[in-house]
N, C-alpha and C. Protein backbone atom coordinates (compact mmCIF):
# COMPACT_ATOMS: atom_id res chain seq x y z
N UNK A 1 0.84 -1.18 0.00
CA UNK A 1 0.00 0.00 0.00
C UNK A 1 0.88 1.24 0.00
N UNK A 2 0.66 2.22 -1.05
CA UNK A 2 1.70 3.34 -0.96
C UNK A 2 0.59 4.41 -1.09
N UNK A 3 0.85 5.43 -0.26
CA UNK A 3 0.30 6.58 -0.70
C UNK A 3 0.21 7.34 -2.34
N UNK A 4 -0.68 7.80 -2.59
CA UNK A 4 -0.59 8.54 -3.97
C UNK A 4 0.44 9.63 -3.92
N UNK A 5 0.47 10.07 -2.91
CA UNK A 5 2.03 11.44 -3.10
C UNK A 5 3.04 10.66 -3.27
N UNK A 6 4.07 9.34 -3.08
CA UNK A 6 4.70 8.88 -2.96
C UNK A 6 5.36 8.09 -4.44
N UNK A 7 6.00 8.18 -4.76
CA UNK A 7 6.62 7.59 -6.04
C UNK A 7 7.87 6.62 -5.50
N UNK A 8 7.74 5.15 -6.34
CA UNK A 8 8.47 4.65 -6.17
C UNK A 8 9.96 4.68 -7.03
N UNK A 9 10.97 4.92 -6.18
CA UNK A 9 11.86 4.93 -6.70
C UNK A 9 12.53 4.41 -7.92
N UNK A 10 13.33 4.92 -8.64
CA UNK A 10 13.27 4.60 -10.24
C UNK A 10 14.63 3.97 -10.18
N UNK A 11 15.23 2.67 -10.62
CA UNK A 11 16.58 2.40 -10.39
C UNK A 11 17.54 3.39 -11.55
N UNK A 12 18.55 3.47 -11.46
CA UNK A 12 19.86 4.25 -12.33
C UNK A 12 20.16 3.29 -13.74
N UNK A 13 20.05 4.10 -14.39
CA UNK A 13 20.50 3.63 -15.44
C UNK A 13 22.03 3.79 -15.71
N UNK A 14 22.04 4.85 -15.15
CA UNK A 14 23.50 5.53 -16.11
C UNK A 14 24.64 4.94 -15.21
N UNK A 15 24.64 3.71 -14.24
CA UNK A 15 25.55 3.37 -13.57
C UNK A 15 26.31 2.08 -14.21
N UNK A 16 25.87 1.58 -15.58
CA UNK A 16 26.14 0.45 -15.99
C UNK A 16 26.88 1.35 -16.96
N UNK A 17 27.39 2.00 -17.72
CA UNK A 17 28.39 2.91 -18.40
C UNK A 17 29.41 3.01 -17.91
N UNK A 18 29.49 3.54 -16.83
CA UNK A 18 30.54 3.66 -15.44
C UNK A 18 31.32 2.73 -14.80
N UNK A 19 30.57 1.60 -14.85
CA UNK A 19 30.98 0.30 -14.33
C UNK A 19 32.12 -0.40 -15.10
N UNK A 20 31.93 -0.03 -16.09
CA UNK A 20 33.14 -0.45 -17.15
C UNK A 20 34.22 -0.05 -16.89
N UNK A 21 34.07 1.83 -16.90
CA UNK A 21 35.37 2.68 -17.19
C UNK A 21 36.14 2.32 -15.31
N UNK A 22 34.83 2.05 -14.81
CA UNK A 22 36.26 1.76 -13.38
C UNK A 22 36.45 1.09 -13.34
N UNK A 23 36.21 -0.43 -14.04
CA UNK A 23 36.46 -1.93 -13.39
C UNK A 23 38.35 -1.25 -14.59
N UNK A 24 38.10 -0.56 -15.57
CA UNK A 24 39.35 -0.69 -16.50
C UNK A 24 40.24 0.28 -15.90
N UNK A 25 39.74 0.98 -15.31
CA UNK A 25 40.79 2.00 -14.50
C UNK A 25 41.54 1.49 -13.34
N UNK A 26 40.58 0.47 -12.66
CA UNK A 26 40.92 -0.38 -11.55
C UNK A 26 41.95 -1.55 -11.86
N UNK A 27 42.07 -1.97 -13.05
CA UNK A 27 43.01 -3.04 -13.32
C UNK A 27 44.01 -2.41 -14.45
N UNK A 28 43.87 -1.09 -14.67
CA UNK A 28 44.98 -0.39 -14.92
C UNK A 28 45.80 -0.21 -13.74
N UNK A 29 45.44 0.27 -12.64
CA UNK A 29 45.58 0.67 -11.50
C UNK A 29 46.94 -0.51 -10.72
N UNK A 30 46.00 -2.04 -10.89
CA UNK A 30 46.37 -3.30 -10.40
C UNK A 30 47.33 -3.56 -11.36
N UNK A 31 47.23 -3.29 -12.32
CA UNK A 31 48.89 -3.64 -13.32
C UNK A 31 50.13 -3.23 -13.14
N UNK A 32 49.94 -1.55 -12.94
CA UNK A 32 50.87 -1.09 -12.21
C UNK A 32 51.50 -1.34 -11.17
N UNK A 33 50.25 -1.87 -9.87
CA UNK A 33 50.74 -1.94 -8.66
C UNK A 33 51.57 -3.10 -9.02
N UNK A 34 51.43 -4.23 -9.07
CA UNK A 34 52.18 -5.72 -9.87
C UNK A 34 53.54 -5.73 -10.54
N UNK A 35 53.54 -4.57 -11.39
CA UNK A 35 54.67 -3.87 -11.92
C UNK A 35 55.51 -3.64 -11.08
N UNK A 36 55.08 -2.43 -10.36
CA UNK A 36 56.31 -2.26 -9.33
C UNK A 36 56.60 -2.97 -8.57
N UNK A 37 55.67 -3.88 -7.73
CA UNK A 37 56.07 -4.78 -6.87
C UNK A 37 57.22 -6.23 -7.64
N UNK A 38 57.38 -6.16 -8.15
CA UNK A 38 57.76 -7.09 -9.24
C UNK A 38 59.40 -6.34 -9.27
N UNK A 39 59.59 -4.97 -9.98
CA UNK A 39 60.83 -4.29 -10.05
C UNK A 39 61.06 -4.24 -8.72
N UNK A 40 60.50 -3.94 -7.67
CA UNK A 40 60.84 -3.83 -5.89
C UNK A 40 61.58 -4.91 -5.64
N UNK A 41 61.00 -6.37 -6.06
CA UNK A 41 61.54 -7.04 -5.40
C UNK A 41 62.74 -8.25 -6.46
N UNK A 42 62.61 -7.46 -7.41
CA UNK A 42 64.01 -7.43 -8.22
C UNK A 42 65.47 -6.42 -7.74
N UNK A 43 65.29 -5.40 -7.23
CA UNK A 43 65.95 -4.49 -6.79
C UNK A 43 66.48 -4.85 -5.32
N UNK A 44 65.60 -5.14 -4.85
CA UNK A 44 66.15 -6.02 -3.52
C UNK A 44 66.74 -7.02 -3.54
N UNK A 45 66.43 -8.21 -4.66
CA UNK A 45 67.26 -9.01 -4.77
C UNK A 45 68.76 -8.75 -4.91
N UNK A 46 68.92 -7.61 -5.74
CA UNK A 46 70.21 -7.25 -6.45
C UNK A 46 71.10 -6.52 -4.98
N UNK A 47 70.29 -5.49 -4.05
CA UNK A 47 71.05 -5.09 -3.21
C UNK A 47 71.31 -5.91 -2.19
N UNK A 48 70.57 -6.96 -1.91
CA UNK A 48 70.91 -7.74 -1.03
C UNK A 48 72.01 -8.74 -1.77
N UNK A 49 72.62 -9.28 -2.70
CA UNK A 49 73.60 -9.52 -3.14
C UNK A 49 74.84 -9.23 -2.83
N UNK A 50 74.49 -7.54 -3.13
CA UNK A 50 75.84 -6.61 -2.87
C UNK A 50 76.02 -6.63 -1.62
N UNK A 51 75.36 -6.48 -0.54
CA UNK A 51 75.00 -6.28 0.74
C UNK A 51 76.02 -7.82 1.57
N UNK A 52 75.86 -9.58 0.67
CA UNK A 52 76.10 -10.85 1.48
C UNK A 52 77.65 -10.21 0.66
N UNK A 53 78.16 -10.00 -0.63
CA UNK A 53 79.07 -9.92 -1.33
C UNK A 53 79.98 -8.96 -0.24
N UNK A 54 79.77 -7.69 0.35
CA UNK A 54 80.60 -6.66 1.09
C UNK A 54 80.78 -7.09 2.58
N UNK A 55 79.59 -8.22 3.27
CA UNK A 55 79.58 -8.35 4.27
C UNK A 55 80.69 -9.33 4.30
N UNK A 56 81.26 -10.37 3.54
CA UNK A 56 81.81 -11.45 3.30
C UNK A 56 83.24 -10.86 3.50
N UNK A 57 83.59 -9.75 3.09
CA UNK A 57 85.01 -8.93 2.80
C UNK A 57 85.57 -8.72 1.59
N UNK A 58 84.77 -9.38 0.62
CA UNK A 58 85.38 -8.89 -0.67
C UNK A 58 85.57 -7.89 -0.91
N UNK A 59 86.32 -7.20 -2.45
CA UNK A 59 86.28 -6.02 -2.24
C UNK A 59 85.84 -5.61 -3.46
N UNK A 60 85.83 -6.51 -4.26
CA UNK A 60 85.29 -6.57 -6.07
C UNK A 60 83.70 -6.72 -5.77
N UNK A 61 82.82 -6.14 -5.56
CA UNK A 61 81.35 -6.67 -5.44
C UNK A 61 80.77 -6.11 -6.93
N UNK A 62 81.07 -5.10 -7.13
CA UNK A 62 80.32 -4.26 -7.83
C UNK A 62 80.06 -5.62 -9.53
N UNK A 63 78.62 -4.84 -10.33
CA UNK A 63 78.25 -5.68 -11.01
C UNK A 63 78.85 -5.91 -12.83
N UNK A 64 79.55 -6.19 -13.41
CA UNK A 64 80.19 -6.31 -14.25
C UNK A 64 79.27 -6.38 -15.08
N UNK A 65 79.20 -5.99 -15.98
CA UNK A 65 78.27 -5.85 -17.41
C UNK A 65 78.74 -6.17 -18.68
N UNK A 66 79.24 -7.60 -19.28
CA UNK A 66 79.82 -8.23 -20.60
C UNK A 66 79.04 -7.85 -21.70
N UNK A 67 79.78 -7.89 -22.51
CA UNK A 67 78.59 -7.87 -24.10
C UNK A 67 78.70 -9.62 -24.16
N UNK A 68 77.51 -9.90 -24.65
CA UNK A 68 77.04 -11.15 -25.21
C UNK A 68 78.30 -11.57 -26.47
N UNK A 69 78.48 -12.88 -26.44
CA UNK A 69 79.44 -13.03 -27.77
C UNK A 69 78.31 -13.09 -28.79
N UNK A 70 79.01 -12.81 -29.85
CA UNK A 70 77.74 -13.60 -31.08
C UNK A 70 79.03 -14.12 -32.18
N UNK A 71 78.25 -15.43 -32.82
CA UNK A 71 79.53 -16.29 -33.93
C UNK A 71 79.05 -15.76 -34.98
């Protein structure tokens, strides 16, 4: 039973448009985060290297960079 002054609420349309552009903004978002966490814990790997390499007493730690041969 509803009163005659009373209108029942109308659901949204315009929220299914929207829903898209954030689910794609949101896993833009999540790619990135993945990204960096990924280079983070590449970078850590590498300083913690240098880090067992200096603690040890060596004195050569640093990272040498060869060119590839090619035949």
């Amino acid at each position: 039973m509803t009163d005659e002054g009373e209108e029942k609420p109308k659901p949204r349309e315009d929220e299914g448009g929207n829903r898209g552009i954030e689910n794609a903004v949101m896993l833009g978002f999540f790619v990135v985060l993945v990204a960096a966490g990924i280079w983070l814990l590449g970078t850590m790997a590498d300083v913690r290297k240098a880090q067992d390499c200096a603690a040890q007493g060596r004195r050569n730690c640093a990272t040498i960079d060869a060119p590839e041969r090619t035949r």
